[in-house]
PDB file of N, CA and C in Angstrom:
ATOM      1  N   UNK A   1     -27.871 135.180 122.708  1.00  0.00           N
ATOM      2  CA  UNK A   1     -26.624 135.812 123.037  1.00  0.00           C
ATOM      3  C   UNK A   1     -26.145 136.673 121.870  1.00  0.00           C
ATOM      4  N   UNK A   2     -26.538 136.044 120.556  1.00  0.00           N
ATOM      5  CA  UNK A   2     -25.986 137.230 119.419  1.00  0.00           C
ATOM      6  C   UNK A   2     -27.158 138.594 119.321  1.00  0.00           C
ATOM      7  N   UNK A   3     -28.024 138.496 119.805  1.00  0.00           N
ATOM      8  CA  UNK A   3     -28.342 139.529 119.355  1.00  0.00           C
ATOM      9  C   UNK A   3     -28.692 140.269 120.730  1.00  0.00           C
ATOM     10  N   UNK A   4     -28.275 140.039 122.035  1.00  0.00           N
ATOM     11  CA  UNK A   4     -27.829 140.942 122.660  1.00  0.00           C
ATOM     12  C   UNK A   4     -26.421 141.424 122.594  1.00  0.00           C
ATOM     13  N   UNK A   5     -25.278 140.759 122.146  1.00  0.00           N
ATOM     14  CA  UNK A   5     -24.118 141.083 122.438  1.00  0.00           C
ATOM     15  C   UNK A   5     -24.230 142.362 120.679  1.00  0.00           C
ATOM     16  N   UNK A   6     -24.959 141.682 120.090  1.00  0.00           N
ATOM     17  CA  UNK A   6     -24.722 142.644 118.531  1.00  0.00           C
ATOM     18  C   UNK A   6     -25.156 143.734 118.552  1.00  0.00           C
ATOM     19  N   UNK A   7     -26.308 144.259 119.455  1.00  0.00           N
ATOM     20  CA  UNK A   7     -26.788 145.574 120.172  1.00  0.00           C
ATOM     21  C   UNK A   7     -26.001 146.385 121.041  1.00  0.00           C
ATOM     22  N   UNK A   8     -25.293 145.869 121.844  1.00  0.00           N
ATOM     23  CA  UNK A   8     -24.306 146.050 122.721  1.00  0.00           C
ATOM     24  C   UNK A   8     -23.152 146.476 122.031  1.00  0.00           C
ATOM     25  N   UNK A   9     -22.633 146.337 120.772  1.00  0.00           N
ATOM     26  CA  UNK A   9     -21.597 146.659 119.961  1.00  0.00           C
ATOM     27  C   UNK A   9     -21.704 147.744 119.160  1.00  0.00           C
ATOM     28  N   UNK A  10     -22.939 147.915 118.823  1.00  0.00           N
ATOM     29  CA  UNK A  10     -23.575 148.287 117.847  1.00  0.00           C
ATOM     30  C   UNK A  10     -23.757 150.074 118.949  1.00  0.00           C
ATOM     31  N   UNK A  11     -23.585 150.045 120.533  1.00  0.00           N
ATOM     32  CA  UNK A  11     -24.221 151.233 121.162  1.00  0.00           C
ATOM     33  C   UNK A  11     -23.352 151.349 121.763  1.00  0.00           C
ATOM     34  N   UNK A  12     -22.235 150.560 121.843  1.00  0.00           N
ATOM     35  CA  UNK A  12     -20.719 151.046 122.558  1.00  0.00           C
ATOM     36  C   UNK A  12     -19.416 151.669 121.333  1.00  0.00           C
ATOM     37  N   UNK A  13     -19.706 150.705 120.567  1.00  0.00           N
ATOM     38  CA  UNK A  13     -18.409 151.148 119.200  1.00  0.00           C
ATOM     39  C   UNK A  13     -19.317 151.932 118.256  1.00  0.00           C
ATOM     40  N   UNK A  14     -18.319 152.415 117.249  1.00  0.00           N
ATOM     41  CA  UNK A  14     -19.270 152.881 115.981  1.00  0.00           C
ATOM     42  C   UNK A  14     -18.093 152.558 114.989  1.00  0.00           C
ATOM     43  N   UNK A  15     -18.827 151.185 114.942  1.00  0.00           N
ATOM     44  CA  UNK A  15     -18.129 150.598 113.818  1.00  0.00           C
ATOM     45  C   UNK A  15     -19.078 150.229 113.091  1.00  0.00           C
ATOM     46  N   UNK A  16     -18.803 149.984 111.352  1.00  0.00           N
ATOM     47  CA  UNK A  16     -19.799 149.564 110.303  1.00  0.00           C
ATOM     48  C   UNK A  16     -20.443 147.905 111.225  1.00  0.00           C
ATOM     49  N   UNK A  17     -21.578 147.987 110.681  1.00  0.00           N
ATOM     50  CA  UNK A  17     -22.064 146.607 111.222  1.00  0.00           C
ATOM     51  C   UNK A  17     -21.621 145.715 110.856  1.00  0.00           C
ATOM     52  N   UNK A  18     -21.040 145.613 109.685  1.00  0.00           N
ATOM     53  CA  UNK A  18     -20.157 144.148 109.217  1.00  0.00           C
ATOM     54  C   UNK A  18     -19.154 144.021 110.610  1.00  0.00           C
ATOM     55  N   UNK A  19     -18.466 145.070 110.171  1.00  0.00           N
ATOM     56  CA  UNK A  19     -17.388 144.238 111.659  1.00  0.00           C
ATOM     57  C   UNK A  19     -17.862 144.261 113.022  1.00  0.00           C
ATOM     58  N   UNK A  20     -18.992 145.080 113.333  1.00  0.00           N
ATOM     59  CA  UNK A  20     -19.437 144.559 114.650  1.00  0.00           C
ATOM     60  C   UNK A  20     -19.773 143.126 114.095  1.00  0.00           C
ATOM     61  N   UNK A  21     -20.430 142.666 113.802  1.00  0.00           N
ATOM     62  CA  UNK A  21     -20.880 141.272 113.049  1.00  0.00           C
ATOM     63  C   UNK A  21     -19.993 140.530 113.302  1.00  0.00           C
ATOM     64  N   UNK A  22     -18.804 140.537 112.579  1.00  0.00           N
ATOM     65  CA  UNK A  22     -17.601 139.894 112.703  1.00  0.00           C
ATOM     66  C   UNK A  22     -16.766 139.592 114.473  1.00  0.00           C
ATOM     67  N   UNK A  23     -17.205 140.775 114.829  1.00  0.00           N
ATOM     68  CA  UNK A  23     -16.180 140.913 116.202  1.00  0.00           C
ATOM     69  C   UNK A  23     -17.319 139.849 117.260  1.00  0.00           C
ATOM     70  N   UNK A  24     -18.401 140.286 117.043  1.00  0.00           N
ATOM     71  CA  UNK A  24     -19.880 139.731 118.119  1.00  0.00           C
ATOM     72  C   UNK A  24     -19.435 137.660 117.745  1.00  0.00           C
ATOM     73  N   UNK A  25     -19.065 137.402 116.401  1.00  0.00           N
ATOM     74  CA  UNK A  25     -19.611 136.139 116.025  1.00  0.00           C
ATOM     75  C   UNK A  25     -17.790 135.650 117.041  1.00  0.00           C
ATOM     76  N   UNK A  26     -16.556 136.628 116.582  1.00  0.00           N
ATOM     77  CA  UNK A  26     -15.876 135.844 117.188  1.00  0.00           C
ATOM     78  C   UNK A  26     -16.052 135.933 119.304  1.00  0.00           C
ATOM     79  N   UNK A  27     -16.533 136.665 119.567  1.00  0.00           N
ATOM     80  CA  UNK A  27     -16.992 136.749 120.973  1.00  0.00           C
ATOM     81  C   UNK A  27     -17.996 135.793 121.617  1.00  0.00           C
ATOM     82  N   UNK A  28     -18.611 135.273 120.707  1.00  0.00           N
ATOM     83  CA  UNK A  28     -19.641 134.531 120.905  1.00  0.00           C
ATOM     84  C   UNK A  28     -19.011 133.107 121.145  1.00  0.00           C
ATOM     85  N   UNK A  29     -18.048 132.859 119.830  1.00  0.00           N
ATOM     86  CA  UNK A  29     -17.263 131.350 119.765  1.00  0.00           C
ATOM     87  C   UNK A  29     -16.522 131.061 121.100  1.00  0.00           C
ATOM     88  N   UNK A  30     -15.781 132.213 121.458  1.00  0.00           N
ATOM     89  CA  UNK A  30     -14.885 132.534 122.566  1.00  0.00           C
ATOM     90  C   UNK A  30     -15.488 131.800 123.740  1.00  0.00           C
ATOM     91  N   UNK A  31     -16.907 132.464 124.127  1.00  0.00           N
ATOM     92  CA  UNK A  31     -17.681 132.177 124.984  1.00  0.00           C
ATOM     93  C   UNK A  31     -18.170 131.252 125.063  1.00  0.00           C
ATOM     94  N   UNK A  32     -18.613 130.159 123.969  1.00  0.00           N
ATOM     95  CA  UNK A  32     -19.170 129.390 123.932  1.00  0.00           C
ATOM     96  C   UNK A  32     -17.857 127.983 124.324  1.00  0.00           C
ATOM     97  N   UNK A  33     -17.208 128.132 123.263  1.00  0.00           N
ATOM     98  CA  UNK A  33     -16.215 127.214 123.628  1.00  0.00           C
ATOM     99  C   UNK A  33     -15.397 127.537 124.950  1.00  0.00           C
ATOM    100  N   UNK A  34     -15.479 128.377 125.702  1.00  0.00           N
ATOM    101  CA  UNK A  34     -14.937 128.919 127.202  1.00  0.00           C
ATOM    102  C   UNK A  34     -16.031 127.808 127.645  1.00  0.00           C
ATOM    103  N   UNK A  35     -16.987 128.002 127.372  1.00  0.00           N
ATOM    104  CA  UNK A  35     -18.024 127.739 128.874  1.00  0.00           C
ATOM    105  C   UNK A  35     -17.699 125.565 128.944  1.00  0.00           C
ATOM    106  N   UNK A  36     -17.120 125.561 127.485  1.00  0.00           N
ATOM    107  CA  UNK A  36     -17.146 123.952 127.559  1.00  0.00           C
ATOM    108  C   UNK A  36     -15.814 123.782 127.773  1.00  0.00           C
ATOM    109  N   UNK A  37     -15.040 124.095 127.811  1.00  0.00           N
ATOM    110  CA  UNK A  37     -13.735 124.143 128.238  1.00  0.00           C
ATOM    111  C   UNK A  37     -13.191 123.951 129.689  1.00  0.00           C
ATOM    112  N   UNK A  38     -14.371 125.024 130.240  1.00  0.00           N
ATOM    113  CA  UNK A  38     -14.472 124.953 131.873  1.00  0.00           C
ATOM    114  C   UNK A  38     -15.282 123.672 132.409  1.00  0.00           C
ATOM    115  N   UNK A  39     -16.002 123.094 131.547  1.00  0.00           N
ATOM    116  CA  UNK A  39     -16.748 122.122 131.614  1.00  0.00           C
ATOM    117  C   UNK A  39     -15.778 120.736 131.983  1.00  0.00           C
ATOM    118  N   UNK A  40     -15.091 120.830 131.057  1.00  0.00           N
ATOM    119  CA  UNK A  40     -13.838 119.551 130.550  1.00  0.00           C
ATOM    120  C   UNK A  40     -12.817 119.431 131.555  1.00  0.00           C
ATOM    121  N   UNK A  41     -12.196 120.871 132.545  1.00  0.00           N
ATOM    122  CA  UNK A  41     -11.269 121.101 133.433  1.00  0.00           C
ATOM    123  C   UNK A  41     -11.616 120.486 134.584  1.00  0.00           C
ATOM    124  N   UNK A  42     -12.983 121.346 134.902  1.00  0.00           N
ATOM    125  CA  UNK A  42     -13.250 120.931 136.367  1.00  0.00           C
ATOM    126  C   UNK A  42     -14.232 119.677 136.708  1.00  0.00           C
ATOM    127  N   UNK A  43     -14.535 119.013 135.164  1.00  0.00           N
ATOM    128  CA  UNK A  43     -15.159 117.819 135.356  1.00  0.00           C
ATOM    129  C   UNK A  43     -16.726 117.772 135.761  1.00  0.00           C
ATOM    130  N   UNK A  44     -17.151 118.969 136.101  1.00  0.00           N
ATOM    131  CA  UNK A  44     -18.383 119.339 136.283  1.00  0.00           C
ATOM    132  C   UNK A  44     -19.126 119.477 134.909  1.00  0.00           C
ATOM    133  N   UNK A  45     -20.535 118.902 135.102  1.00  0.00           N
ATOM    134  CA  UNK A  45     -21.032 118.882 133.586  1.00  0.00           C
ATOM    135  C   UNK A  45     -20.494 117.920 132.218  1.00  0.00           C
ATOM    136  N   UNK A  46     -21.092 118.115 131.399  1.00  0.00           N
ATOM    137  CA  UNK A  46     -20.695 116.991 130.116  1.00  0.00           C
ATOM    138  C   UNK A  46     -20.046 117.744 128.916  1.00  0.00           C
ATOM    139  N   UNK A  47     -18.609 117.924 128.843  1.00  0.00           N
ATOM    140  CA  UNK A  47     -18.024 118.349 127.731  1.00  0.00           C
ATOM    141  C   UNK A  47     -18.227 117.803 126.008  1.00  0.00           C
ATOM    142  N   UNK A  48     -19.225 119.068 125.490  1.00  0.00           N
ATOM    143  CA  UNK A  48     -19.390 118.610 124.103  1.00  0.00           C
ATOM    144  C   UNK A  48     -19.553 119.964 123.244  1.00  0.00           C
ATOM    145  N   UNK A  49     -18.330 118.847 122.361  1.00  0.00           N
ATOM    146  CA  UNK A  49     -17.994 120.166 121.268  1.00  0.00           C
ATOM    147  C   UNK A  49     -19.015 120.624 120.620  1.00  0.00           C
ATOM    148  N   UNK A  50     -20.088 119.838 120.358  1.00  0.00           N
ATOM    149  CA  UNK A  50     -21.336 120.248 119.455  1.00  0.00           C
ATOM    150  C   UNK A  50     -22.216 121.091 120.234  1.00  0.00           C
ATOM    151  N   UNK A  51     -22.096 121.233 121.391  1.00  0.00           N
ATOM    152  CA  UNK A  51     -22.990 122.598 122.167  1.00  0.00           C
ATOM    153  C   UNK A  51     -22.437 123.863 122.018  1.00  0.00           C
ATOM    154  N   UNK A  52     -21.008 124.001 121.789  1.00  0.00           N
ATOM    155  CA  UNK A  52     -20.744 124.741 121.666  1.00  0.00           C
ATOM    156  C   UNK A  52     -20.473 125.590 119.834  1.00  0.00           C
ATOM    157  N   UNK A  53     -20.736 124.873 119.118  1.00  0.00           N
ATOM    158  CA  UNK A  53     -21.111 124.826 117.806  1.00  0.00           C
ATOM    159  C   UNK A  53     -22.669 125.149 117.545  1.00  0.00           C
ATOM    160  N   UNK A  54     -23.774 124.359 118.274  1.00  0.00           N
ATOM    161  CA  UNK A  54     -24.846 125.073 118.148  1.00  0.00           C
ATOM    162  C   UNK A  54     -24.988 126.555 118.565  1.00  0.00           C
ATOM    163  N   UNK A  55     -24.294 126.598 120.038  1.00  0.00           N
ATOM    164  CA  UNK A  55     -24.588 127.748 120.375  1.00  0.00           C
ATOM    165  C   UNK A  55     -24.431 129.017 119.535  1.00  0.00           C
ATOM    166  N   UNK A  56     -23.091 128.948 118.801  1.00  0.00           N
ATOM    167  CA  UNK A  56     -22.417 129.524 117.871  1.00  0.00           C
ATOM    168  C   UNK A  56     -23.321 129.575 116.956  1.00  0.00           C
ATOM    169  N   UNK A  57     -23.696 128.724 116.329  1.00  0.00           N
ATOM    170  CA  UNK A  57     -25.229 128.676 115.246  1.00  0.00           C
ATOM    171  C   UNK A  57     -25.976 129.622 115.620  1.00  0.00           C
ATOM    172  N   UNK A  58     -26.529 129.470 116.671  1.00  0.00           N
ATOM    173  CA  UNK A  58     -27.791 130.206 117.037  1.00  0.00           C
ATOM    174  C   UNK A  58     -27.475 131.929 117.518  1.00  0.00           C
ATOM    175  N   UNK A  59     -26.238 132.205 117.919  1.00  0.00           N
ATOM    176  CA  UNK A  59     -26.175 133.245 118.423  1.00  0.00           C
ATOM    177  C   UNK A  59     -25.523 134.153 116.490  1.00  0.00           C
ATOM    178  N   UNK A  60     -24.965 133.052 115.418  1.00  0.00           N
ATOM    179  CA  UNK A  60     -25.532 133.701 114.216  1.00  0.00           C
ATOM    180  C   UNK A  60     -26.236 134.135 113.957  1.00  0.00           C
ATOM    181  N   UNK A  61     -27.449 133.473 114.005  1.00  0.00           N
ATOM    182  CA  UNK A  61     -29.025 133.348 113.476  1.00  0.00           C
ATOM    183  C   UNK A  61     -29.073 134.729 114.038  1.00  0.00           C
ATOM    184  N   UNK A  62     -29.347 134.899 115.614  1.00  0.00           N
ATOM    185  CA  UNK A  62     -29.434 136.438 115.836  1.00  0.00           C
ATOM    186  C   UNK A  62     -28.934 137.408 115.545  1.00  0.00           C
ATOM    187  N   UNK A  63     -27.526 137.585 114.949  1.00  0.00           N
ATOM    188  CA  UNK A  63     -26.596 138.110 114.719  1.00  0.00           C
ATOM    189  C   UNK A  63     -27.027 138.734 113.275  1.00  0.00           C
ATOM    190  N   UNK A  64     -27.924 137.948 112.322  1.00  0.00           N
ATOM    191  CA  UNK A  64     -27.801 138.143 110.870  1.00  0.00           C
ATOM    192  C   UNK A  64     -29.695 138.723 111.436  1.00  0.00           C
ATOM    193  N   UNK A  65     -30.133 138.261 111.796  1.00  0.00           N
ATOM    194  CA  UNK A  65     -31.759 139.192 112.443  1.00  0.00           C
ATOM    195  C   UNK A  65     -31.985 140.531 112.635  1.00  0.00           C
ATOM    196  N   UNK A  66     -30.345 140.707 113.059  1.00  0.00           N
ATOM    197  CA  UNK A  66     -30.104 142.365 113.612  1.00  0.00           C
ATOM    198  C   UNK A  66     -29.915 142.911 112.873  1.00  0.00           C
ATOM    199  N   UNK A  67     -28.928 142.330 111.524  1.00  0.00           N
ATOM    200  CA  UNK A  67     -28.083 142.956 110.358  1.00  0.00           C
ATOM    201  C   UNK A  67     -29.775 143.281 109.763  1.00  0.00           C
ATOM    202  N   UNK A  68     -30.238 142.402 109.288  1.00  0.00           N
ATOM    203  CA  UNK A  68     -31.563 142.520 108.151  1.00  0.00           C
ATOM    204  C   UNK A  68     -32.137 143.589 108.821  1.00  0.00           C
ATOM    205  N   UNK A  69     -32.664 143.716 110.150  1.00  0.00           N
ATOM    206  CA  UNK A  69     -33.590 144.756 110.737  1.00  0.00           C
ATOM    207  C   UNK A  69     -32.628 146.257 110.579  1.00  0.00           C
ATOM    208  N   UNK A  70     -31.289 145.906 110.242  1.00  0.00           N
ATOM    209  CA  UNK A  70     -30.730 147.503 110.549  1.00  0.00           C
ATOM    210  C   UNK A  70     -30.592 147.804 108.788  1.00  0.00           C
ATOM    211  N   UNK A  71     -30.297 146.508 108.110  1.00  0.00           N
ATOM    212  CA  UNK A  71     -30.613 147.206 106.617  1.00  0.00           C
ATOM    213  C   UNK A  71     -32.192 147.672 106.411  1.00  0.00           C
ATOM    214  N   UNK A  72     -32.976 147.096 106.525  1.00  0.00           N
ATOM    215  CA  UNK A  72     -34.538 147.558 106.507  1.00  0.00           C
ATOM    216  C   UNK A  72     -34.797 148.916 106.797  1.00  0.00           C
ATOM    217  N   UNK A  73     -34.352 149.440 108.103  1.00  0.00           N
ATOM    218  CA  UNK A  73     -34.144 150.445 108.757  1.00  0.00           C
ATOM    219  C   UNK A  73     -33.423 151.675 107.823  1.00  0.00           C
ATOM    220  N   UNK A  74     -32.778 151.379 107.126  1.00  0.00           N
ATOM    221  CA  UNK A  74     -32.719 152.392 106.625  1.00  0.00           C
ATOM    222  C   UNK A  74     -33.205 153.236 105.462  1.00  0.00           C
TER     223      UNK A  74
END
């Protein structure tokens, strides 16, 4: 999810990549903790804060993949 949404920022705004970076990681949290949130409401599924913390992890990991490939890049 981070490193489609960080591409996606990166070809809609033209903003320095730090703050796409910044804006993607808080969009990501948003989403992640949304999706467990909805989890917790409607009782469907197993509400856990730590999925939504990995997810957040991992959609970093991509997030900082993109940064390195676009410093390289230049």
């Amino acid at each position: 999810m981070g490193i489609i949404l960080q591409l996606l920022a990166m070809y809609y705004f033209s903003l320095a990549a730090a703050t796409t970076a910044v804006l993607v990681f808080f969009m990501v949290a948003l989403i992640s903790y949304g999706f467990e949130l909805i989890s917790l409401v409607t009782k469907k599924g197993k509400y856990d804060l730590y999925d939504a913390v990995a997810s957040t992890a991992g959609a970093t990991l991509g997030i900082v993949f993109i940064l390195i490939l676009q410093y390289y890049k230049r």
